[in-house]
N, C-alpha and C. Protein backbone atom coordinates (compact mmCIF):
# COMPACT_ATOMS: atom_id res chain seq x y z
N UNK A 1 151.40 56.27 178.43
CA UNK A 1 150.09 56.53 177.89
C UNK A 1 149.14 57.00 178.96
N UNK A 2 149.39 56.45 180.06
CA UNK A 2 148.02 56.83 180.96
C UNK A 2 148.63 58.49 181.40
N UNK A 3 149.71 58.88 181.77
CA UNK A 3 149.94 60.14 182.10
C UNK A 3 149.13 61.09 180.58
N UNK A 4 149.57 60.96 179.35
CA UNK A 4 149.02 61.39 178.46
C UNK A 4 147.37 61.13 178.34
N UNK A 5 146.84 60.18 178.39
CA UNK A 5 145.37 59.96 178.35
C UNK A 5 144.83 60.99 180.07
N UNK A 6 145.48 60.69 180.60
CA UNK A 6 145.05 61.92 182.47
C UNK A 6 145.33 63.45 181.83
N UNK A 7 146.15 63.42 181.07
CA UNK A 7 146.05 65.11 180.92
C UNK A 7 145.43 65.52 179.72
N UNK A 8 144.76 65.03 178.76
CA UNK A 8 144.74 65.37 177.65
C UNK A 8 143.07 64.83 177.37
N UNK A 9 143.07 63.76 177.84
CA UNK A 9 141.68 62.86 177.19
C UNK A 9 140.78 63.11 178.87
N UNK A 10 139.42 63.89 179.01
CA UNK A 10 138.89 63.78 180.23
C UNK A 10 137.70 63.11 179.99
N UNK A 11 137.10 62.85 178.54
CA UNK A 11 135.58 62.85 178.93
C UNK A 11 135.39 60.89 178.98
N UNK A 12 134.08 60.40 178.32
CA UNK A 12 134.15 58.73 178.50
C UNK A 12 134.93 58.54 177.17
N UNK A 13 134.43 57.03 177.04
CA UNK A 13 134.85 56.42 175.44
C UNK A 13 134.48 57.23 174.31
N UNK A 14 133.38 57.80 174.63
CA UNK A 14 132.81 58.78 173.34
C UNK A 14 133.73 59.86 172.74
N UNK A 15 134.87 59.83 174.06
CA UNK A 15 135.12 61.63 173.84
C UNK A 15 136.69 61.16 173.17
N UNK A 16 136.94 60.14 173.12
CA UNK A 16 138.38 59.74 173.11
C UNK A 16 138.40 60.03 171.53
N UNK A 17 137.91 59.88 170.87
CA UNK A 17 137.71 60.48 168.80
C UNK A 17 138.12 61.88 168.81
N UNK A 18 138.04 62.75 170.12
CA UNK A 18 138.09 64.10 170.22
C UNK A 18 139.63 64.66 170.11
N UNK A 19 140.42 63.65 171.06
CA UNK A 19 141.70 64.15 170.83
C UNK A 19 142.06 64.32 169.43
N UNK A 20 142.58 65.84 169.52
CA UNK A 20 143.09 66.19 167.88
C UNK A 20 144.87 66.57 168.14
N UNK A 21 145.24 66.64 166.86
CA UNK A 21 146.32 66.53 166.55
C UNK A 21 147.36 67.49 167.24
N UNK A 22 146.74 68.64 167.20
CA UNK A 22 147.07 69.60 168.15
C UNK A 22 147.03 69.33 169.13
N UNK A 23 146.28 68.28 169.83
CA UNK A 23 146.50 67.92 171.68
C UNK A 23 147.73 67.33 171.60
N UNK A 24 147.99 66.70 171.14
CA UNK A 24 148.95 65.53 170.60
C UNK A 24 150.66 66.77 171.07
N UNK A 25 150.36 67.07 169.86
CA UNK A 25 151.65 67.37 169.64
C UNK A 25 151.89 68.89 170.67
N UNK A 26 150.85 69.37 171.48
CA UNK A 26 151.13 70.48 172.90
C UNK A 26 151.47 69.27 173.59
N UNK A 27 150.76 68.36 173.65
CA UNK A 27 151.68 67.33 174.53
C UNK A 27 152.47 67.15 174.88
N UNK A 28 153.42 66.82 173.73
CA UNK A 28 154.91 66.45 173.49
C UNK A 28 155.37 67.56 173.45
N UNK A 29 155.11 68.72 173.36
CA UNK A 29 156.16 70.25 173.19
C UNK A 29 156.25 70.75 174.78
N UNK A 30 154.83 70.17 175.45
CA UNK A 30 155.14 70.37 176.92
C UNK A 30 156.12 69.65 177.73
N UNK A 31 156.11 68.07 177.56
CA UNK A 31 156.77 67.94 177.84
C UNK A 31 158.11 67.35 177.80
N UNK A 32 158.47 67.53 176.56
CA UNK A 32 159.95 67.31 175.85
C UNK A 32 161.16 67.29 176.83
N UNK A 33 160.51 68.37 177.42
CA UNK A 33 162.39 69.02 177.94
C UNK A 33 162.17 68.14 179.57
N UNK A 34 161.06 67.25 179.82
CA UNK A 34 161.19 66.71 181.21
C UNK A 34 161.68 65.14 180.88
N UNK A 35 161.74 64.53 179.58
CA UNK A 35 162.01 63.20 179.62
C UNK A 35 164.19 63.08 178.87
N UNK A 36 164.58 62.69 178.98
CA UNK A 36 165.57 62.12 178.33
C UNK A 36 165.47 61.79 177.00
N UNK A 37 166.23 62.20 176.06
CA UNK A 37 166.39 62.32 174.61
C UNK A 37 165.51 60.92 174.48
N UNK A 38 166.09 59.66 175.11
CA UNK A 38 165.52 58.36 175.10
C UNK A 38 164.10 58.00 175.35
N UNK A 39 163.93 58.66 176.80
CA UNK A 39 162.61 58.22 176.87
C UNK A 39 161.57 59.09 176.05
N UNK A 40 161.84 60.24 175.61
CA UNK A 40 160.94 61.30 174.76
C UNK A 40 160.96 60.23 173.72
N UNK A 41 162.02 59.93 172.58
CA UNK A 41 161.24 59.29 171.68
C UNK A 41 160.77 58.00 171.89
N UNK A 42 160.56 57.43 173.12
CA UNK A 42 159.97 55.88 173.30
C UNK A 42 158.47 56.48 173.50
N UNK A 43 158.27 57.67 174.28
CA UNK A 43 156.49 58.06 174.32
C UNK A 43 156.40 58.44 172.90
N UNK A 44 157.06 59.26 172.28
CA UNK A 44 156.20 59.85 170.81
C UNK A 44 156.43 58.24 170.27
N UNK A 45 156.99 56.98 170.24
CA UNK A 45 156.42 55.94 169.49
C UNK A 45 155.02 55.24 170.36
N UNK A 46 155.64 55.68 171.48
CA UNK A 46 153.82 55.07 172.12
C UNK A 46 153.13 55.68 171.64
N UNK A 47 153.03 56.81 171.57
CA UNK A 47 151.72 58.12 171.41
C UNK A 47 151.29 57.18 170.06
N UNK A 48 152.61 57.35 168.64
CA UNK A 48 152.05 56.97 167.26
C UNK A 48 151.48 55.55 167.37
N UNK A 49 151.80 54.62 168.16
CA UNK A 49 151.38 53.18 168.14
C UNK A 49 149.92 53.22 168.62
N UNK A 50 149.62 54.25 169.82
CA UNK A 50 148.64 54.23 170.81
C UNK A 50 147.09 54.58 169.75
N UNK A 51 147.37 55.99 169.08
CA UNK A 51 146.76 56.57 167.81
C UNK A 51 146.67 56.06 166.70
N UNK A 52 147.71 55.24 166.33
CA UNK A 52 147.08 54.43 164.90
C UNK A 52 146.21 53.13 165.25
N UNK A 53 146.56 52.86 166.04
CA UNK A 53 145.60 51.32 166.74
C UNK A 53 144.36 51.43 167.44
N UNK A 54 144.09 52.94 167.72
CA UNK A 54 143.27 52.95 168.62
C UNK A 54 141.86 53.44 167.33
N UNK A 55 140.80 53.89 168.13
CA UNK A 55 139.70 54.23 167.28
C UNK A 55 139.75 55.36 166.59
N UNK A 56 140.63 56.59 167.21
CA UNK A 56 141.24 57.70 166.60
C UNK A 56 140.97 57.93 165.69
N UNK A 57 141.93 57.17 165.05
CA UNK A 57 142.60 57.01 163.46
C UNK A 57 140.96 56.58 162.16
N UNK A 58 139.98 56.08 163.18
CA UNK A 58 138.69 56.05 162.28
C UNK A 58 138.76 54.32 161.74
């Protein structure tokens, strides 16, 4: 999460509602091909755990 929140999320708490779906998922298309079949889907369940729990989601 914090590598994803350093590249994706820059501004304060305010700005964190901002990440959209499309950040999300350039995310994961960037960097797919650097993790292991394994660890790729253990971040996309962080990412979904991180986003439904967080303020995001509203």
């Amino acid at each position: 999460m914090r590598m994803f929140l350093h590249e994706v999320y820059s501004g304060g708490a305010g700005a964190l509602c901002k990440i959209s779906q499309e950040d999300v998922i350039r995310y994961v298309e960037r960097h797919a091909q650097d993790w292991s079949p394994g660890t790729g889907k253990a971040m996309c369940w962080s990412l979904r755990a991180f986003l439904r729990y967080s303020t995001i989601g509203g």
